[in-house]
Protein backbone atom coordinates (compact mmCIF):
# COMPACT_ATOMS: atom_id res chain seq x y z
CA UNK A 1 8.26 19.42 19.23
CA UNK A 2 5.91 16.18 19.50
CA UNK A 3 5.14 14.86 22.79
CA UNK A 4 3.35 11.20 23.68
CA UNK A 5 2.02 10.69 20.73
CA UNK A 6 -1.52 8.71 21.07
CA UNK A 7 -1.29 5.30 19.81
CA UNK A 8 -4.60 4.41 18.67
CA UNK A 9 -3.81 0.55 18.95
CA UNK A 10 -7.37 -1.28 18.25
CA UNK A 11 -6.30 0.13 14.55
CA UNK A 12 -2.67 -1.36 13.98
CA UNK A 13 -3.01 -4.49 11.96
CA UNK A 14 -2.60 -8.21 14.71
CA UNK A 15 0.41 -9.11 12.25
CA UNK A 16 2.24 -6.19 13.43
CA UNK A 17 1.20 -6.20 17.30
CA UNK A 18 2.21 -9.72 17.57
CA UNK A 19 5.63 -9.07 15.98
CA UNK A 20 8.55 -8.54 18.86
CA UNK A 21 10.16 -5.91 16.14
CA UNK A 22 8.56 -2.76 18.35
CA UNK A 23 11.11 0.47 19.96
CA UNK A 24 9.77 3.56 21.20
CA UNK A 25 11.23 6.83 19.86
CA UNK A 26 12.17 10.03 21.59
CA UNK A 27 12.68 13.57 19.65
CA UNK A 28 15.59 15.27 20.15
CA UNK A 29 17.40 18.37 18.18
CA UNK A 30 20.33 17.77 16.19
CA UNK A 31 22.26 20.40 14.64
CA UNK A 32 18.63 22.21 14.47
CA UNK A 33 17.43 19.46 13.17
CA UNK A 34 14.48 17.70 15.00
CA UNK A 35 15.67 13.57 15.11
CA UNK A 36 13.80 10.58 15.93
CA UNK A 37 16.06 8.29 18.24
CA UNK A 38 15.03 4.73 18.41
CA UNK A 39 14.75 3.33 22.25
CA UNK A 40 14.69 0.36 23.51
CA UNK A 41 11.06 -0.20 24.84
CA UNK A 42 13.16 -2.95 27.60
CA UNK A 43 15.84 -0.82 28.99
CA UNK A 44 14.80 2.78 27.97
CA UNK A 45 18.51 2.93 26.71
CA UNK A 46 19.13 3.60 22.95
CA UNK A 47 18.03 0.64 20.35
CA UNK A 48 19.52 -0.23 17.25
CA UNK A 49 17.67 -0.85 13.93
CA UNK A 50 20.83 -3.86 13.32
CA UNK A 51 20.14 -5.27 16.51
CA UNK A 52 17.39 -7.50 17.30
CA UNK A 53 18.08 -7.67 21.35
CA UNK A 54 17.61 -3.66 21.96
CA UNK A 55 13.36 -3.98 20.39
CA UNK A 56 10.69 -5.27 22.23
CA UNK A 57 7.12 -6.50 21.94
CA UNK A 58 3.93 -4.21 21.20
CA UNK A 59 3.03 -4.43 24.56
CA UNK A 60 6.56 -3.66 26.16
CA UNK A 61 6.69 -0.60 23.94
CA UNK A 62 3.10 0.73 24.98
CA UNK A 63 3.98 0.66 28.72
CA UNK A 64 6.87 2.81 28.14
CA UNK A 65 5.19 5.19 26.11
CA UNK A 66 2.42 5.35 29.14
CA UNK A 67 5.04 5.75 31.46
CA UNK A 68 6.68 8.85 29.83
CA UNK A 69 10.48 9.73 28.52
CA UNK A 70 9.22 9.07 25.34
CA UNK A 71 7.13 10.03 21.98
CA UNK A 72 6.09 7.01 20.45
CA UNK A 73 6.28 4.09 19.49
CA UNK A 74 7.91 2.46 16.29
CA UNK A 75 7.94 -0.92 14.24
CA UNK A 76 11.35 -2.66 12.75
CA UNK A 77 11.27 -3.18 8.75
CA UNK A 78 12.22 -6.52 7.62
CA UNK A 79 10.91 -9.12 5.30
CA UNK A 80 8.34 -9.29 4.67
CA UNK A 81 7.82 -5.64 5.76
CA UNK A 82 8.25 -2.66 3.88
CA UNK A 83 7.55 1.19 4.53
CA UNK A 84 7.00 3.43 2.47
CA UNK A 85 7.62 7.17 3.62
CA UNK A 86 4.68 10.33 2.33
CA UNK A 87 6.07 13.14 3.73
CA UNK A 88 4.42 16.80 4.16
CA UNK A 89 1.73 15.74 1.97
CA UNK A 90 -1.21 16.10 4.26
CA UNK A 91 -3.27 19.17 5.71
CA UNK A 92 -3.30 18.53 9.55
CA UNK A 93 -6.87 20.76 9.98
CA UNK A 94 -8.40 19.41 7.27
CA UNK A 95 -7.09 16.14 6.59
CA UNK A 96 -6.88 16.55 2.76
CA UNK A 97 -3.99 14.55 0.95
CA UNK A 98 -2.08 16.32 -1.75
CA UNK A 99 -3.19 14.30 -5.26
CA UNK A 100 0.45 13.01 -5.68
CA UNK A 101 0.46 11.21 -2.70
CA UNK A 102 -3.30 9.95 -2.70
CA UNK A 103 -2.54 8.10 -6.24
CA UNK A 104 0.35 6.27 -4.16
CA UNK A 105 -1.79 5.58 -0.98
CA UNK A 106 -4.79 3.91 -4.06
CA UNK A 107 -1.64 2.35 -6.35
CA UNK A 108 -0.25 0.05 -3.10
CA UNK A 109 -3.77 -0.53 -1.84
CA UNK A 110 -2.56 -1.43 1.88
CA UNK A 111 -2.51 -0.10 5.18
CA UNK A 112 -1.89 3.53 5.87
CA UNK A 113 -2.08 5.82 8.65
CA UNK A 114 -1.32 9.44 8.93
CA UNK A 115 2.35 10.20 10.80
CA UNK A 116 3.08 11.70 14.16
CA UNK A 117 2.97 15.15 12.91
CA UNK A 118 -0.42 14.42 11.00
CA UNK A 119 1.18 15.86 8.11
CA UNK A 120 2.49 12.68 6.33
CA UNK A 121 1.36 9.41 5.46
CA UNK A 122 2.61 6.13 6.52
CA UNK A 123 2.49 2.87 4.55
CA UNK A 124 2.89 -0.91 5.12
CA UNK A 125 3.21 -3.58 2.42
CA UNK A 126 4.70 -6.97 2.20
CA UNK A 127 6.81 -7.81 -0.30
CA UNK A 128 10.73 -6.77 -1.07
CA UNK A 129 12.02 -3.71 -2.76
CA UNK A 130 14.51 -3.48 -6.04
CA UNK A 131 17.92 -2.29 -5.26
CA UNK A 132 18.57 1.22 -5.17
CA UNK A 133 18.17 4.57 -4.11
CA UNK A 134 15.90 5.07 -1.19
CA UNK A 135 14.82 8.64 -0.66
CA UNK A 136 13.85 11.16 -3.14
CA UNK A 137 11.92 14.55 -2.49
CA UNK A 138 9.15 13.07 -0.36
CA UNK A 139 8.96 9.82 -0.64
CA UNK A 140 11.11 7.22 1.33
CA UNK A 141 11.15 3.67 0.35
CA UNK A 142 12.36 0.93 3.07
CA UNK A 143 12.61 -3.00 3.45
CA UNK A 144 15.03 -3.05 6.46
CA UNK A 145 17.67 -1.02 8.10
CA UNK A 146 15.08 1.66 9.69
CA UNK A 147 12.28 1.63 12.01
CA UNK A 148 8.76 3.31 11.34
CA UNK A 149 7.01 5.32 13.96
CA UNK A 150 3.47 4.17 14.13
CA UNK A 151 0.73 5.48 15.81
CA UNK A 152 -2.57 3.41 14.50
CA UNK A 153 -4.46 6.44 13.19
CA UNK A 154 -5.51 4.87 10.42
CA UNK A 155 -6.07 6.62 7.18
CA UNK A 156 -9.25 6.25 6.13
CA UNK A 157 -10.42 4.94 2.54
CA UNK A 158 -7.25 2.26 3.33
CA UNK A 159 -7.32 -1.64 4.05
CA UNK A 160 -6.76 -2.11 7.31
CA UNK A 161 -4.68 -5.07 6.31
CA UNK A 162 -1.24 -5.49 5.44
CA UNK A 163 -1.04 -6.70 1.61
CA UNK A 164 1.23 -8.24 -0.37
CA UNK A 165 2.31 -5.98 -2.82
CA UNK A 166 5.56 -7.06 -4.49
CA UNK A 167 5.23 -5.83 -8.07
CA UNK A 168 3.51 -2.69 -7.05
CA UNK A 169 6.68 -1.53 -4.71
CA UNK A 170 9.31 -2.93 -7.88
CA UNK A 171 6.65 -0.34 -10.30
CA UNK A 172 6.09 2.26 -8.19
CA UNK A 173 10.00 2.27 -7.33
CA UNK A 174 10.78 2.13 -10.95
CA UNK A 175 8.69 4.98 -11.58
CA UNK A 176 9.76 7.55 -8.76
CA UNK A 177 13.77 6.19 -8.60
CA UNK A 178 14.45 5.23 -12.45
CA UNK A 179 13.68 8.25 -13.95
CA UNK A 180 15.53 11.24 -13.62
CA UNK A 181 13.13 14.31 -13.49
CA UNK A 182 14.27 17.99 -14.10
CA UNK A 183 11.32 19.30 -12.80
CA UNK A 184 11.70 17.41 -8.97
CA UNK A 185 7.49 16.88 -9.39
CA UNK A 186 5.83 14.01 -7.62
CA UNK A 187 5.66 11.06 -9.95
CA UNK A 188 2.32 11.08 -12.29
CA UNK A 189 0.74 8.11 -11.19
CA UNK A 190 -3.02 6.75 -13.28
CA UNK A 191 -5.98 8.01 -12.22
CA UNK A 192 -9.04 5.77 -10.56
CA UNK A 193 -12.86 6.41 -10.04
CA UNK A 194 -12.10 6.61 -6.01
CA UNK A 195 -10.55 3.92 -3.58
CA UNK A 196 -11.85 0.96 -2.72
CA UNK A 197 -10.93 0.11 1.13
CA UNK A 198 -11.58 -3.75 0.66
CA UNK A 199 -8.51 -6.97 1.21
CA UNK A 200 -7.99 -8.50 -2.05
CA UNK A 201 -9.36 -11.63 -0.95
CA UNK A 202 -12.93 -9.40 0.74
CA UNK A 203 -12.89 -8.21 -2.91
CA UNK A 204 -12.60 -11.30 -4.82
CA UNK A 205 -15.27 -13.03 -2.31
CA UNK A 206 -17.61 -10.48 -3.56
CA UNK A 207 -16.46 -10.67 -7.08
CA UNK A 208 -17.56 -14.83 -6.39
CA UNK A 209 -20.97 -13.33 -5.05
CA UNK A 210 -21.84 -11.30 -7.64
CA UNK A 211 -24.66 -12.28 -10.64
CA UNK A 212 -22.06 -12.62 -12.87
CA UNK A 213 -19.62 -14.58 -10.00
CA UNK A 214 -19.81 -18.24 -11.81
CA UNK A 215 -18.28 -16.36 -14.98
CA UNK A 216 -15.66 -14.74 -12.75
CA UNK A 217 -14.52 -18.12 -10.62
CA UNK A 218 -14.32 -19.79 -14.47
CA UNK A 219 -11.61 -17.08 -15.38
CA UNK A 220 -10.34 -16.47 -11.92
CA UNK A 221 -9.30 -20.43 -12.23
CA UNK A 222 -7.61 -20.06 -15.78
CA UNK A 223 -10.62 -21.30 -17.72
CA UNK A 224 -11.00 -18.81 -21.29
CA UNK A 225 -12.33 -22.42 -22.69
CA UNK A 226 -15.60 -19.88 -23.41
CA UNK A 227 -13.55 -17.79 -25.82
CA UNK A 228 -12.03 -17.80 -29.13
CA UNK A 229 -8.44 -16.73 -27.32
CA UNK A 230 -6.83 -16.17 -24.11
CA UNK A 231 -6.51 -12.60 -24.38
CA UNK A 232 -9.95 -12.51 -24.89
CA UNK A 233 -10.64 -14.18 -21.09
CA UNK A 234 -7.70 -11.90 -20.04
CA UNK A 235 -10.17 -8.54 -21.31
CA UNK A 236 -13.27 -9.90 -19.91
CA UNK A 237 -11.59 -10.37 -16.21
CA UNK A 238 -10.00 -7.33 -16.23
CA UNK A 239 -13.68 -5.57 -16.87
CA UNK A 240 -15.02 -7.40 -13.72
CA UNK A 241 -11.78 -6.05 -12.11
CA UNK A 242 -12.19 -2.66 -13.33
CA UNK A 243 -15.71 -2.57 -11.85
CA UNK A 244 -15.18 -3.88 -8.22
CA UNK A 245 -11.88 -1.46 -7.98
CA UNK A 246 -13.54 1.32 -9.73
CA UNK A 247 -11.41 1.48 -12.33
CA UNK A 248 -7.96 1.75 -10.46
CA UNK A 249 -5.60 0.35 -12.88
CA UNK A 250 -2.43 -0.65 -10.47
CA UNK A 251 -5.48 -2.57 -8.30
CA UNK A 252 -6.43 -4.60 -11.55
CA UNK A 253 -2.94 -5.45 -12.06
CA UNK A 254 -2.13 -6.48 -8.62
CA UNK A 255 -5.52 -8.48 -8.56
CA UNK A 256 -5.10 -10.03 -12.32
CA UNK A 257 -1.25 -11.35 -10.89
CA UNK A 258 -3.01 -13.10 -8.96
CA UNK A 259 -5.72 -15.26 -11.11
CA UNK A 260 -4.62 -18.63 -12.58
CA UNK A 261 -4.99 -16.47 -16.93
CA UNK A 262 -1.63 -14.22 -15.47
CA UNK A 263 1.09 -15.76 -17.63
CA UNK A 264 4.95 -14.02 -18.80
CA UNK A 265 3.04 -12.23 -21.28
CA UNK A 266 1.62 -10.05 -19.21
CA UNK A 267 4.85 -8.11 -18.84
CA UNK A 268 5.74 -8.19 -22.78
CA UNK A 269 6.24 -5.01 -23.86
CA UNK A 270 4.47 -3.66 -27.27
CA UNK A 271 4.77 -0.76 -29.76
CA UNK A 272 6.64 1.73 -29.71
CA UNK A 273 5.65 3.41 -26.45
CA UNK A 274 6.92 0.33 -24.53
CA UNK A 275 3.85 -0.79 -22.82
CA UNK A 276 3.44 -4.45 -21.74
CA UNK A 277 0.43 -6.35 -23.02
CA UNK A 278 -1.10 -6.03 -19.27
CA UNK A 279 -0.96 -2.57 -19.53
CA UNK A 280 -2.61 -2.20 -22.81
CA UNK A 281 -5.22 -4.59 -21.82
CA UNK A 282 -6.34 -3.22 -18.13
CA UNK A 283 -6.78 0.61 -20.32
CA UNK A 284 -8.61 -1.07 -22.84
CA UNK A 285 -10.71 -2.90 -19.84
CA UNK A 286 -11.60 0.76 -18.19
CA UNK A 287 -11.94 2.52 -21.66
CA UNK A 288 -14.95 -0.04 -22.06
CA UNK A 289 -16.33 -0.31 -18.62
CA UNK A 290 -19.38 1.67 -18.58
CA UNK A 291 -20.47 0.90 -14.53
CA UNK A 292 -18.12 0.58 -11.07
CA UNK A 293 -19.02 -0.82 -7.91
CA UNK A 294 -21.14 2.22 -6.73
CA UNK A 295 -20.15 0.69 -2.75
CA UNK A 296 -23.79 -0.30 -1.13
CA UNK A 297 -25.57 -3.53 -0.76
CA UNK A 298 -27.50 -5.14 -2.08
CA UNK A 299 -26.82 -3.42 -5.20
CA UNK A 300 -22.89 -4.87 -5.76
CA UNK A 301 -24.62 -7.70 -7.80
CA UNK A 302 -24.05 -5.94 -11.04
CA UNK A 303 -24.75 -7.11 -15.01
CA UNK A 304 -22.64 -9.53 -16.96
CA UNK A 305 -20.00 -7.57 -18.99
C-alpha cells in the first residue's frame, strides 16, 4: 500500500501549479485490486474527473496531502494536456528504465517523472490525441476523462518543461494502437545517441549560437536560396538537427515541423516501404552526421556541415 506520497513540488512545471485542475487521491482495495480514488482537495469528499467544481488548486491539494487522509496528489487532463501512462517499466533500487519505455520517454521529449510506486513513468505533453483505443499492455494514452497522480520527482535526462508535441502523440499512437502485434512486445521505437534534456526553443537558441548559427537562422527562416533545391536545405538542417539532438530522429522531426522549409511534403510517402520523404531524409541526415553535441561548453560551437 502507498502512503503520503512526497510531492517534490519545486520540480512540477509553473503551467501545471497554476492550473486549478489539482485532486488528491487516496488508495483503497477493490475486489483485490489496489484503486486510486480521486478526492476533492476542497471538501475531502470524492471528486469527479467530469466535474470541474469537486478539483482544486495546487496549493489546496498540498495542504490536504500535509494534513493526512490521503496519498497524493493528482492533475486533471484536458486540452492542452495529455498523459501518457509507462507502467512497471522502472527498477525502484536502481532507477534503470526498461529500453522500451526509455525510447518513448526520448521520442516525446517532455516532462517526465517517475510514478508513486517508483516503478513507472509519468509523462506530460501538449497537444491532442487521435481517436481510439487508450490502453494497451503498458502504456496508457490520455487527453481528458482521467486524472494523473503527480508527485514532481522528476525523471532525470527529461525537459522540465511541458512541450508541445502533437504529431509525436498522433505517431507514437499510430505505432503502439494501429498495429496489431501477436507477440504483445513493446513497440520498436528508433534508436538515438542519448537524450538531450534541453526545451526546443533552449535548443534552437544554441543552434543560433553556434559557428555555423547564421547558416542555421537562413534555413530555420525558409531560406534554401544557397542551394540548387529545397530538399537540399531540408538535408542540410536536418544534419544541424541531428547534431544538437544527438541523432534522435522523432526530436529532428518534431524540431524540423517547426522551421519555416516544413511543407506537405514532408509527410509524402515513398517506395515501396511507405516511408514519407521526412523520414527518408532525417535517416539520410544521421547516416551522414559524423559528430553530436558531445553536451559541455564552450565546445557546442561545432564545424559547418
Amino acid at each position: 500500500m502507498i502512503v503520503s506520497v512526497h510531492v517534490h513540488r519545486e520540480a512540477i512545471p509553473e503551467e501545471l501549479t497554476t492550473s486549478h485542475r489539482w485532486v488528491n487521491w487516496r488508495q483503497v482495495e477493490r475486489n483485490g485490486k489496489a484503486t486510486k480514488l480521486p478526492v476533492d482537495p476542497i471538501t475531502g469528499d470524492p471528486a469527479s474527473c467530469s466535474n470541474p467544481t469537486t478539483w482544486g488548486s495546487f496549493d489546496q491539494a498540498l495542504v490536504r496531502c500535509e494534513g493526512g487522509g490521503v496519498d497524493g496528489i493528482g492533475f486533471q487532463l484536458g486540452s492542452p494536456f495529455v498523459g501518457i501512462d509507462l507502467d512497471k517499466c522502472r527498477n525502484p533500487e536502481t532507477g534503470e528504465v526498461e529500453p522500451w519505455a526509455a525510447k518513448i520517454v526520448r521520442r516525446l521529449g517532455t516532462y517526465a517523472e517517475v510514478s508513486p510506486s517508483s516503478c513507472g513513468i509519468h509523462l506530460l505533453a501538449k497537444g491532442n490525441l487521435p481517436p481510439g483505443a487508450r490502453r494497451k499492455g503498458r502504456i496508457e494514452m490520455y487527453g481528458e476523462g482521467r486524472y494523473f497522480t503527480v508527485t514532481g520527482n522528476h525523471l532525470d535526462g527529461t525537459p522540465r518543461t511541458i512541450e508541445e508535441r502533437t504529431q509525436a502523440l498522433k505517431d507514437l499512437h499510430a505505432r503502439i494502437f494501429g498495429e496489431r502485434r501477436a507477440t504483445g512486445k513493446p513497440p520498436h521505437i528508433p534508436r538515438s545517441d542519448g537524450t538531450v534534456s534541453l526545451t526546443d526553443a533552449e535548443l534552437i537558441e544554441k543552434a543560433r549560437q553556434a559557428k555555423n548559427g547564421a547558416k542555421f537562422e537562413r534555413l530555420w527562416r525558409g531560406d534554401h536560396s544557397e542551394y540548387a533545391s529545397q530538399s537540399e536545405a531540408d538535408m542540410a538542417l536536418c544534419m544541424i538537427l541531428a547534431f544538437w539532438t544527438r541523432r534522435a530522429p522523432d526530436r529532428i522531426d518534431i524540431l524540423f515541423r517547426q522551421s519555416a522549409l516544413f511543407r506537405a511534403k514532408w509527410d509524402e510517402r515513398h517506395g515501396a516501404n511507405g516511408k514519407s520523404y521526412g523520414q527518408i531524409t532525417i535517416h539520410r541526415a544521421i547516416e551522414q552526421s559524423s559528430e553530436v553535441w558531445a553536451r559541455r561548453s564552450p565546445g557546442e560551437h561545432h564545424a559547418e556541415s
